[in-house]
Protein backbone atom coordinates (compact mmCIF):
# COMPACT_ATOMS: atom_id res chain seq x y z
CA UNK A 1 45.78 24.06 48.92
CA UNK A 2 46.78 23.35 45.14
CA UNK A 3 44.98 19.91 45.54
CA UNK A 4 41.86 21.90 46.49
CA UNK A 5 42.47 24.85 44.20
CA UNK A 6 42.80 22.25 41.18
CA UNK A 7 39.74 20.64 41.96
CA UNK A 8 38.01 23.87 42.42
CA UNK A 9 39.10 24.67 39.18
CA UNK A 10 38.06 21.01 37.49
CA UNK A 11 34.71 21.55 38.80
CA UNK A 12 33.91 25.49 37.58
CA UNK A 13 35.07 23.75 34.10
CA UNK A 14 32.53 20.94 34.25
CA UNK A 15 30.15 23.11 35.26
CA UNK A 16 30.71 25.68 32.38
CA UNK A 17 30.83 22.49 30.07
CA UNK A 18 27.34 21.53 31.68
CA UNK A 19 25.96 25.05 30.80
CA UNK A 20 27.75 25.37 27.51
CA UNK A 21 26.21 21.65 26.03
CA UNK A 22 22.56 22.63 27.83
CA UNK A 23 22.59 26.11 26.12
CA UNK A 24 23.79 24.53 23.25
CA UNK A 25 20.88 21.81 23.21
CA UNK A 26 18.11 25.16 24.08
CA UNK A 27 19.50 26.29 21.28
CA UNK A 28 19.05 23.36 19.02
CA UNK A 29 15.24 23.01 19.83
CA UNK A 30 14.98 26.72 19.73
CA UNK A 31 16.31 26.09 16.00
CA UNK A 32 14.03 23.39 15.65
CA UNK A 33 10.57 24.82 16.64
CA UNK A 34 11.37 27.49 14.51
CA UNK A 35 11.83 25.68 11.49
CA UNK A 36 8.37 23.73 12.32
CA UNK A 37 6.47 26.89 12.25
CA UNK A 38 8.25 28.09 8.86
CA UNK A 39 7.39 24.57 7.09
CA UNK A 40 3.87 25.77 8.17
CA UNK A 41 3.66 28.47 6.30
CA UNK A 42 5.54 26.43 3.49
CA UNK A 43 2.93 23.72 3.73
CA UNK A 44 -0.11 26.52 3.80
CA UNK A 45 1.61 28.83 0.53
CA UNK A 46 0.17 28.30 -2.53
CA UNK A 47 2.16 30.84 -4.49
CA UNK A 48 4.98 27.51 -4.69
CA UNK A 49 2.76 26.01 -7.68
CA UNK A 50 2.69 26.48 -11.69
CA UNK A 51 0.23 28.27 -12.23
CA UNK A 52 -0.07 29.60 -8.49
CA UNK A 53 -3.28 28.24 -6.40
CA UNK A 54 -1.92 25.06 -5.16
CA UNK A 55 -0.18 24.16 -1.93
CA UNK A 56 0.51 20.81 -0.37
CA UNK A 57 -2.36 21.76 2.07
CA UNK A 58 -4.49 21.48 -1.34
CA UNK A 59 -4.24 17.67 -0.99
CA UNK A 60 -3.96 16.86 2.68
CA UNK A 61 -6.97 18.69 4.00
CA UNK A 62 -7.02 18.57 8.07
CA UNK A 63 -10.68 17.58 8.64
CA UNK A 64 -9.77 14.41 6.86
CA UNK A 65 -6.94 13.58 8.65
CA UNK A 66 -4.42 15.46 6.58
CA UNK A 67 -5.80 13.22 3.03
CA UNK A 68 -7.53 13.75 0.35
CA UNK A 69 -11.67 13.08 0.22
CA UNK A 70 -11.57 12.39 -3.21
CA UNK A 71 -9.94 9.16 -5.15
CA UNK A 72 -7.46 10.68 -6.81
CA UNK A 73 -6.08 14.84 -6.30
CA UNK A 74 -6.27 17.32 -9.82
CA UNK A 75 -2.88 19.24 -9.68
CA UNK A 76 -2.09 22.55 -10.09
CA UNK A 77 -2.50 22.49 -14.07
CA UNK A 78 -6.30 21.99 -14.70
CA UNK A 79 -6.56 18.55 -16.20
CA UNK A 80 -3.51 16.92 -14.92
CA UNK A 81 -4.93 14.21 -12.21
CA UNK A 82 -2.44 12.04 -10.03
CA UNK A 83 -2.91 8.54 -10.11
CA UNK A 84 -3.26 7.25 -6.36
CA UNK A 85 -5.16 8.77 -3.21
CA UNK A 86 -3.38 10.98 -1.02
CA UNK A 87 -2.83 9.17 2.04
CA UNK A 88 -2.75 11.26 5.44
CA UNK A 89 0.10 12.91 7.24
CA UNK A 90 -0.84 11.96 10.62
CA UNK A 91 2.01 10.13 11.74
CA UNK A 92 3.72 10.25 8.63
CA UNK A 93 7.12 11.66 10.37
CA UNK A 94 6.86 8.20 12.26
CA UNK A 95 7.33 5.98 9.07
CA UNK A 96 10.95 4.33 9.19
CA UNK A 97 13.34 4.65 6.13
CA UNK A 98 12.66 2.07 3.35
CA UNK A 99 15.38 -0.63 3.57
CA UNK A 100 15.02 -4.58 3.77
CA UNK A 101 14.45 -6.51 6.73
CA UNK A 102 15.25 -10.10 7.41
CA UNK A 103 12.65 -12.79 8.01
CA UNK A 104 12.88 -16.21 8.62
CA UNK A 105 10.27 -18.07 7.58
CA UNK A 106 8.72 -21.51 9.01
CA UNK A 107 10.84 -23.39 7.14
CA UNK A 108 13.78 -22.36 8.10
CA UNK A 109 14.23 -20.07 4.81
CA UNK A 110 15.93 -16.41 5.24
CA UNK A 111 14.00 -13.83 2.91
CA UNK A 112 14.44 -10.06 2.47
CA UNK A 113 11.32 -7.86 2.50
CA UNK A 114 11.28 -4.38 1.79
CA UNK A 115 9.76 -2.11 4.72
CA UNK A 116 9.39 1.66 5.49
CA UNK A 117 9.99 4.42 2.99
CA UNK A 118 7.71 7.06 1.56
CA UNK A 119 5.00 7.51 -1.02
CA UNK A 120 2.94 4.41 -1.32
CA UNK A 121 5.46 2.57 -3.49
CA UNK A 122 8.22 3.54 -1.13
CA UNK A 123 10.28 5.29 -4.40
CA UNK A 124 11.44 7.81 -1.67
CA UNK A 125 13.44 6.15 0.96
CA UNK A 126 13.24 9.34 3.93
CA UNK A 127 10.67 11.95 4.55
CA UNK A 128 13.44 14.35 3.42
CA UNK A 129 13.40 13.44 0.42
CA UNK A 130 9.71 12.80 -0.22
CA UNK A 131 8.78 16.28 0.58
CA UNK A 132 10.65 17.41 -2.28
CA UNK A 133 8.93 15.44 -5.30
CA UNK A 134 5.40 17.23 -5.44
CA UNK A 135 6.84 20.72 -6.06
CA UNK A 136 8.49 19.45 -9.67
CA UNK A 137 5.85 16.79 -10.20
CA UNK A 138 4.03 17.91 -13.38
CA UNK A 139 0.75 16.46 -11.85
CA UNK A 140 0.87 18.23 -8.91
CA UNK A 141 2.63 21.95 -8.45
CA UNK A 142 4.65 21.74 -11.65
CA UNK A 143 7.65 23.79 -10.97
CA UNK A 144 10.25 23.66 -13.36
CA UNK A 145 13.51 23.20 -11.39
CA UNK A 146 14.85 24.07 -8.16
CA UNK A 147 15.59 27.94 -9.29
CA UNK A 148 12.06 28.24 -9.77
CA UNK A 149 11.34 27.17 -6.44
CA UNK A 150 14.40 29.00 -4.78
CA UNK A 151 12.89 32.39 -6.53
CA UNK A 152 9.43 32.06 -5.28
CA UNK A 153 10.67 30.70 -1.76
CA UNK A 154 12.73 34.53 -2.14
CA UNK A 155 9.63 36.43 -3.26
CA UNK A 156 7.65 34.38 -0.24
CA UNK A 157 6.26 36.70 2.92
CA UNK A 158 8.28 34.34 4.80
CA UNK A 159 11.67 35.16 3.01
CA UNK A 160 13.45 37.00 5.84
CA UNK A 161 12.79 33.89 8.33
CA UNK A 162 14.25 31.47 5.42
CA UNK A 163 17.12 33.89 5.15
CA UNK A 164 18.25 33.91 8.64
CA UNK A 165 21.54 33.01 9.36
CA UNK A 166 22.57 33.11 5.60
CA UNK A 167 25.12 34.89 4.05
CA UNK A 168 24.41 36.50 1.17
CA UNK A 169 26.26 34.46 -1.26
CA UNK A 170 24.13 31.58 0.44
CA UNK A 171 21.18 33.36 -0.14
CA UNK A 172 21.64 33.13 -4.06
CA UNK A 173 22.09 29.71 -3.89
CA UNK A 174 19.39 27.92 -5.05
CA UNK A 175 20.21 24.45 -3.30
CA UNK A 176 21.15 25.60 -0.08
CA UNK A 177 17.70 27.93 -0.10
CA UNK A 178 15.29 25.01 -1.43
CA UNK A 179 17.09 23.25 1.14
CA UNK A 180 16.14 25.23 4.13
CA UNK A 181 12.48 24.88 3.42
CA UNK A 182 12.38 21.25 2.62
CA UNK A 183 14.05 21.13 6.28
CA UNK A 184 11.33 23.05 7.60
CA UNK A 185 8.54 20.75 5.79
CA UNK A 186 10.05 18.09 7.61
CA UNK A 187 9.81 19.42 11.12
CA UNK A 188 6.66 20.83 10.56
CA UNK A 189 5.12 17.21 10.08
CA UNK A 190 7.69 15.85 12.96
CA UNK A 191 5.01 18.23 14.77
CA UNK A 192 3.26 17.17 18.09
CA UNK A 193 -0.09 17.62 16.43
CA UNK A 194 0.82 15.06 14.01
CA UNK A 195 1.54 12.41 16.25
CA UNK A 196 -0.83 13.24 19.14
CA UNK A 197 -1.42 9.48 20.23
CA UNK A 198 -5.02 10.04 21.54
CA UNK A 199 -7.31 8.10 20.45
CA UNK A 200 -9.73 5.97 22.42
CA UNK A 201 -7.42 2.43 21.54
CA UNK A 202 -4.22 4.15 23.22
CA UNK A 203 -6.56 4.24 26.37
CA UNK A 204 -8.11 0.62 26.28
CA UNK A 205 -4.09 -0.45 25.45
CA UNK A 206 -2.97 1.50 28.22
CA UNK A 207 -5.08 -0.42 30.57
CA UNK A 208 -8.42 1.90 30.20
CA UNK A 209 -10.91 -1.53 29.09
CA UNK A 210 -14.04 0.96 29.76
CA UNK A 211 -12.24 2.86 26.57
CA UNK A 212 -14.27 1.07 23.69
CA UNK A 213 -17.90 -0.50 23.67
CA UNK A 214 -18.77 -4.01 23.82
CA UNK A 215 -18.81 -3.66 20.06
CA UNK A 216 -15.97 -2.47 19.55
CA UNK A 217 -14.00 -5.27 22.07
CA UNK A 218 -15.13 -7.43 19.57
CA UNK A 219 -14.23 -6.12 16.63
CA UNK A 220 -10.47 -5.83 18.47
CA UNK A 221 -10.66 -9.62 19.28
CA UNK A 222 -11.93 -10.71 14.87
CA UNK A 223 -8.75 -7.84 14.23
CA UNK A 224 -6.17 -9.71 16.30
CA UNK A 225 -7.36 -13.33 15.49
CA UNK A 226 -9.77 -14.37 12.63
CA UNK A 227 -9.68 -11.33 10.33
CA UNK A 228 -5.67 -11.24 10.80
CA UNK A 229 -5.57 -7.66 10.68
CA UNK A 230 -2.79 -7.09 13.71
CA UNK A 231 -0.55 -9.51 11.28
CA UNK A 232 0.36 -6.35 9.71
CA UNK A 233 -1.70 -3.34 11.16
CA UNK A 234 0.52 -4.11 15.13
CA UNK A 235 -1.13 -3.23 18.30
CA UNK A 236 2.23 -3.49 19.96
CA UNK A 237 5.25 -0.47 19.89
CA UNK A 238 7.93 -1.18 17.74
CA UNK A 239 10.27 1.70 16.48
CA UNK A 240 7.86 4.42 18.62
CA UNK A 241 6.94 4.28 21.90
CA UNK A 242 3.27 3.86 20.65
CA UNK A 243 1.70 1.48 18.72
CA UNK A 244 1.83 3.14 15.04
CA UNK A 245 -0.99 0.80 13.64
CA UNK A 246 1.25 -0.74 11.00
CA UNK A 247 4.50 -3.19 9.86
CA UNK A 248 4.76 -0.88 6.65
CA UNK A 249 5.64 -4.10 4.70
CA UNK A 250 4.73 -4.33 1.15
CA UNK A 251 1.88 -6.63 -0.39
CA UNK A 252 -0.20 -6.99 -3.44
CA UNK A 253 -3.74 -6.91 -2.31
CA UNK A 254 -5.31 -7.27 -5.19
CA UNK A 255 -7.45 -4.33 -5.36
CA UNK A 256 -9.51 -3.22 -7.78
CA UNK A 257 -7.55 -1.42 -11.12
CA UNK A 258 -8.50 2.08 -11.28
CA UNK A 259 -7.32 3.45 -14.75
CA UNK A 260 -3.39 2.99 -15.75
CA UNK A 261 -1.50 0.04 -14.04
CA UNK A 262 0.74 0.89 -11.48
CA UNK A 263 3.71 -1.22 -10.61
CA UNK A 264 4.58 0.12 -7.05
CA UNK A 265 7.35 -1.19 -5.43
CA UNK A 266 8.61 -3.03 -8.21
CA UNK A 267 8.33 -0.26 -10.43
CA UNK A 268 11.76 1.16 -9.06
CA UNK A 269 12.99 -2.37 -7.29
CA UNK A 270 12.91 -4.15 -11.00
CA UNK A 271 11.81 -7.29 -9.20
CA UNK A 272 8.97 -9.11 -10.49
CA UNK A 273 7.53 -10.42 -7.66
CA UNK A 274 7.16 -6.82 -6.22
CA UNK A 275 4.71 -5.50 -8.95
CA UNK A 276 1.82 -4.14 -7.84
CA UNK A 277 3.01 -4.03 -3.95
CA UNK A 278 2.11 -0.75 -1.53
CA UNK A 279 3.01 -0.14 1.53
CA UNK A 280 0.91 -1.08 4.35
CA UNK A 281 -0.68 2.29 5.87
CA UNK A 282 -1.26 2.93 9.68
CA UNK A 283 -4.89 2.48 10.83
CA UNK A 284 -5.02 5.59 12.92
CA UNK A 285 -7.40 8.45 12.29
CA UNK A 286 -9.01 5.66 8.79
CA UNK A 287 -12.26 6.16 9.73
CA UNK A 288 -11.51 9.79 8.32
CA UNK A 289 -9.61 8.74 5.41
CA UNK A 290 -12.24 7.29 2.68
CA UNK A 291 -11.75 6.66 -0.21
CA UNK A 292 -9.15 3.44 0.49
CA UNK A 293 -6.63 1.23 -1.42
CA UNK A 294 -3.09 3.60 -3.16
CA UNK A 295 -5.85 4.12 -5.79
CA UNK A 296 -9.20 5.23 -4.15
CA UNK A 297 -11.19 2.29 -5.53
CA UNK A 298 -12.46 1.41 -2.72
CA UNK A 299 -15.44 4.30 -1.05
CA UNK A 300 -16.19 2.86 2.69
CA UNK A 301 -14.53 1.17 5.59
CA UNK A 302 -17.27 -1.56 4.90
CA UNK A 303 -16.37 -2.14 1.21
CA UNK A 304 -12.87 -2.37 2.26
CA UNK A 305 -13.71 -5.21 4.84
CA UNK A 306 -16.05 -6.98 2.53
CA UNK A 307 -13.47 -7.05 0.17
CA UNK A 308 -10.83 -8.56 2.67
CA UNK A 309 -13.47 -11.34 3.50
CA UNK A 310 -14.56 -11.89 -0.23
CA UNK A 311 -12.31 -11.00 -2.63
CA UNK A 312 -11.92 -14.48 -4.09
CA UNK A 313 -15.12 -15.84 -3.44
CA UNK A 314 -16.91 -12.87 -5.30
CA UNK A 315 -14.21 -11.94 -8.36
CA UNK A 316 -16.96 -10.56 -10.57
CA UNK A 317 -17.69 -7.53 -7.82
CA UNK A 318 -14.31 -6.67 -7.85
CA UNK A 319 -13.23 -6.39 -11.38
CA UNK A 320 -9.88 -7.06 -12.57
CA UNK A 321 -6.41 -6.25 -10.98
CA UNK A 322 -3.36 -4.49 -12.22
CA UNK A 323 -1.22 -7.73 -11.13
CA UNK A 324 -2.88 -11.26 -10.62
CA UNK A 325 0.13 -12.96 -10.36
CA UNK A 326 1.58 -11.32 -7.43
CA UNK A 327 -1.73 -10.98 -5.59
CA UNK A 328 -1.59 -12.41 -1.86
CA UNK A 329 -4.04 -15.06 -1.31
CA UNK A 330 -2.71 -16.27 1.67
CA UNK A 331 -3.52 -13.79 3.79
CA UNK A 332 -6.98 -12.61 2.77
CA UNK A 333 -9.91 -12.88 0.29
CA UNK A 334 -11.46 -15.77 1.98
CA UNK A 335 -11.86 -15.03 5.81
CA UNK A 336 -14.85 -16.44 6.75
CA UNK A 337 -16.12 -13.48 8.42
CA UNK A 338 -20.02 -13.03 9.22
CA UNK A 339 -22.18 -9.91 8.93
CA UNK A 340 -22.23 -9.25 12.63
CA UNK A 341 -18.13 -9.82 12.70
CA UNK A 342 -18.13 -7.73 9.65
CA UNK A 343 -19.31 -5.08 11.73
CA UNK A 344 -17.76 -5.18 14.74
CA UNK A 345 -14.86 -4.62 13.05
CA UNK A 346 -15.59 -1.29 11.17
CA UNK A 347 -17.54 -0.42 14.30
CA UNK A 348 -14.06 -0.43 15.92
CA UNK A 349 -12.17 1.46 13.32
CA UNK A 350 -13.96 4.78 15.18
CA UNK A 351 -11.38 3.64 17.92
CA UNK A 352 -8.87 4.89 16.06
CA UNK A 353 -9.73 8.70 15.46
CA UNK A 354 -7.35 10.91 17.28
CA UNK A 355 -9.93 13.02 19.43
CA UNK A 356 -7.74 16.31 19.01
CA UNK A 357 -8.76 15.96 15.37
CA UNK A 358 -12.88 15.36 16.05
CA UNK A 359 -12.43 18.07 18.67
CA UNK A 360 -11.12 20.56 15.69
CA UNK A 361 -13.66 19.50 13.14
CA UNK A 362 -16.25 20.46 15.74
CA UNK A 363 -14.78 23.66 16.51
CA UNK A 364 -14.23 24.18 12.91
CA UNK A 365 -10.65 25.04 13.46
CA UNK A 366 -7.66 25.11 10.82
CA UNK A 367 -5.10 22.96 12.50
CA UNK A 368 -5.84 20.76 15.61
CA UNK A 369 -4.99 21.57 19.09
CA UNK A 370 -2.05 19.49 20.54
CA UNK A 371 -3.42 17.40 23.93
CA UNK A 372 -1.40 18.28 27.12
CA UNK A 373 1.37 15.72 27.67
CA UNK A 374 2.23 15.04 24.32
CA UNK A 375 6.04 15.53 24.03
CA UNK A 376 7.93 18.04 21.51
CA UNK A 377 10.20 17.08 18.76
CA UNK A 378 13.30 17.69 20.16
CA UNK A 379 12.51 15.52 23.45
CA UNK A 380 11.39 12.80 20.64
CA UNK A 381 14.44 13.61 18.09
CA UNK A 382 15.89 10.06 18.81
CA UNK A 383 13.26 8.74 17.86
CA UNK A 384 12.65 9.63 14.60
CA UNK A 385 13.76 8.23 11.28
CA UNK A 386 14.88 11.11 9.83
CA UNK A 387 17.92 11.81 12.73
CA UNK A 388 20.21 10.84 9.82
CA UNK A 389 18.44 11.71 6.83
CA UNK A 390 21.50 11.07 4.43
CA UNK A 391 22.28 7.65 5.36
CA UNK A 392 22.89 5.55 2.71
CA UNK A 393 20.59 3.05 1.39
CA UNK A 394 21.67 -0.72 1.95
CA UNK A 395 21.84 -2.60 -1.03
CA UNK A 396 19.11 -4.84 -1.78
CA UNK A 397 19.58 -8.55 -0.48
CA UNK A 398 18.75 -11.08 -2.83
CA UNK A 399 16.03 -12.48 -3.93
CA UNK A 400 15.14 -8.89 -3.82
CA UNK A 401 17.95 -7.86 -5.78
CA UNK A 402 16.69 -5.34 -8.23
CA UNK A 403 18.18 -1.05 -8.55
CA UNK A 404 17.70 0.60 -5.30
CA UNK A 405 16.25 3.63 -6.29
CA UNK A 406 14.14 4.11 -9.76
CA UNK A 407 16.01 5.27 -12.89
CA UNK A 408 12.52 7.33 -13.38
CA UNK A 409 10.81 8.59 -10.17
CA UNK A 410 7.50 7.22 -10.06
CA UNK A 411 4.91 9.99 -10.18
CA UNK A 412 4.86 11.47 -6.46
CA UNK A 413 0.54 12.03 -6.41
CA UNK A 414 0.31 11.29 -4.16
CA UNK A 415 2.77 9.73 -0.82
């Protein structure tokens, strides 16, 4: 009987330890949705800017795929400009940490490349971080400090749902408030909406061939062979369980200067060989996304292509460059591409468009509607970069062995 009353007894604790840890985890994604739908309003206040007007939805407008229609975004000051395009959102919760990868190349040589990381130069290393430049960045809301945001995030409509679970004392802290929402900013864009995975190419790579036209097919084949796009733009999964469209490695493309030079990564590496280097964007939802290039320089998909194919073989079209002598001419300039491949390929760039974001420009709705299926962020939290946002940075490996992080933020207009 004590055998059997001890086990009885083992078992009632498991099971209370089963209930406890499941509560625990509803609890957790309760905590987490919540937050998601505060960084909304966050992300939709324009009260957070100096002078008030602008919010970060000011830059990342949803018809266009969460970017910015025109080349470069005016900030909240009128006449202050940024200097590159805002890039979308979609997805943006997806992009890994900056740190340096390994490669070994044909020869037998080790190198360190920089991947991952946030803004277009990768200056921010997590998303955490990157959501909090634009509030202080004199080109975009122009706050003065974090008190000036903590105040305003106090005087908000949404104050008492910031507030929650604060003591008071916390509540007049200005780090642990600006804190809070910067939180919510990021699980607002960890958001299934943002990551909805349904475009026509997840069908055709799921095994759906009748997904894209005969065009199209083609312009897949020229992207994974003679163009060389899928060198860096990868059809396969890699840290998601979905093709994300991109390596987010660094290169020098070459494209055309538009105003001041900027350095990029090597601005805030200190490496030479890194000036003028962005990070490699995802191709979903481009078709949505003109202008191209960090700089908006370039207007159409077409342009961009041409470009690819002719950059070197047509130098007086192009202009100058803000760094010749780190320009990649390996890889592109020269492909050899005809009119007809020329096509196929933007032709299959349309392949790309999430349909729960054509289905909300046709209804004319604010936000898009989240497909059935696609999983929340709490049954995805492993998966994203930001589990750990604090980690700390590796230090870089040589040749790349320039500061870690910039002495002097690079200007955060835009990501």
């Amino acid at each position: 009987m004590a055998i059997s009353a001890a086990a009885s007894i083992g078992s009632l604790v498991a099971l209370m330890a089963s209930v406890t840890g499941a509560t625990a985890q509803e609890a957790d994604a309760t905590s987490q949705a919540a937050a998601a739908k505060l960084g909304q309003e966050i992300f939709l206040d324009a009260s957070l800017s100096n002078p008030p007007g602008m919010s970060c939805v000011s830059c990342h407008f949803p018809e266009a795929a969460f970017a910015d229609p025109r080349a470069v975004s005016p900030g909240a000051v009128l006449g202050r400009n940024g200097r590159r395009n805002a890039p979308s959102l979609m997805y943006a919760a997806l992009i890994p940490n900056r740190d340096q990868e390994d490669i070994l190349e044909e020869s037998g040589e080790q190198v360190w490349v920089w991947q991952g990381g946030m803004f277009q130069d990768g200056s921010a290393r997590t998303l955490h971080e990157q959501v909090q430049r634009p509030f202080f960045d004199h080109a975009e809301m122009n706050l003065l400090n974090e008190a000036d945001l903590a105040g305003r995030l106090r005087n908000s409509s949404y104050a008492p749902k910031l507030k929650k679970g604060l003591a008071e004392e916390e509540w007049t802290d200005d780090g642990k408030v600006t804190q809070r929402a910067y939180r919510a900013l990021v699980e607002f864009l960890k958001e299934p909406m943002f990551r909805p995975f349904d475009a026509r190419i997840d069908d055709y790579l799921a095994g759906n061939k009748d997904a894209l036209s005969a065009q199209e097919r083609r312009g897949l084949e020229i992207f994974k062979t003679k163009a060389k796009c899928a060198d860096c733009h990868l059809l396969h999964n890699s840290a998601w369980p979905q093709p994300l469209l991109s390596d987010y490695g660094y290169d020098n493309l070459g494209v055309p200067s538009r105003g001041e030079s900027d350095p990029g990564l090597g601005g805030h590496t200190g490496v030479t060989t890194e000036l003028g280097q962005f990070r490699s964007p995802s191709l979903r939802n481009v078709a949505l996304t003109a202008p191209y290039m960090h700089n908006g320089s370039l207007a159409t998909l077409r342009e961009v292509i041409e470009f690819y194919n002719k950059r070197d073989l047509e130098p007086e079209r192009w202009g100058k460059t803000d760094y010749p002598e780190t320009v990649n001419h390996s890889d592109l300039g020269n492909l050899g591409l005809d009119d007809q491949e020329l096509s196929d390929l933007v032709a299959l760039m349309d392949a790309f468009t999430d349909r729960s974001l054509l289905e909300m420009r046709k209804r004319g709705d604010r936000f898009p509607q989240i497909p059935l299926g696609v999983p929340d962020s709490w049954k995805m939290r492993a998966y994203f970069p930001d589990w750990n946002h604090a980690a700390t940075p590796l230090p870089a490996h040589p040749p790349q062995a320039g500061n870690n992080t910039a002495a002097t933020p690079e200007p955060s207009n835009n990501p």
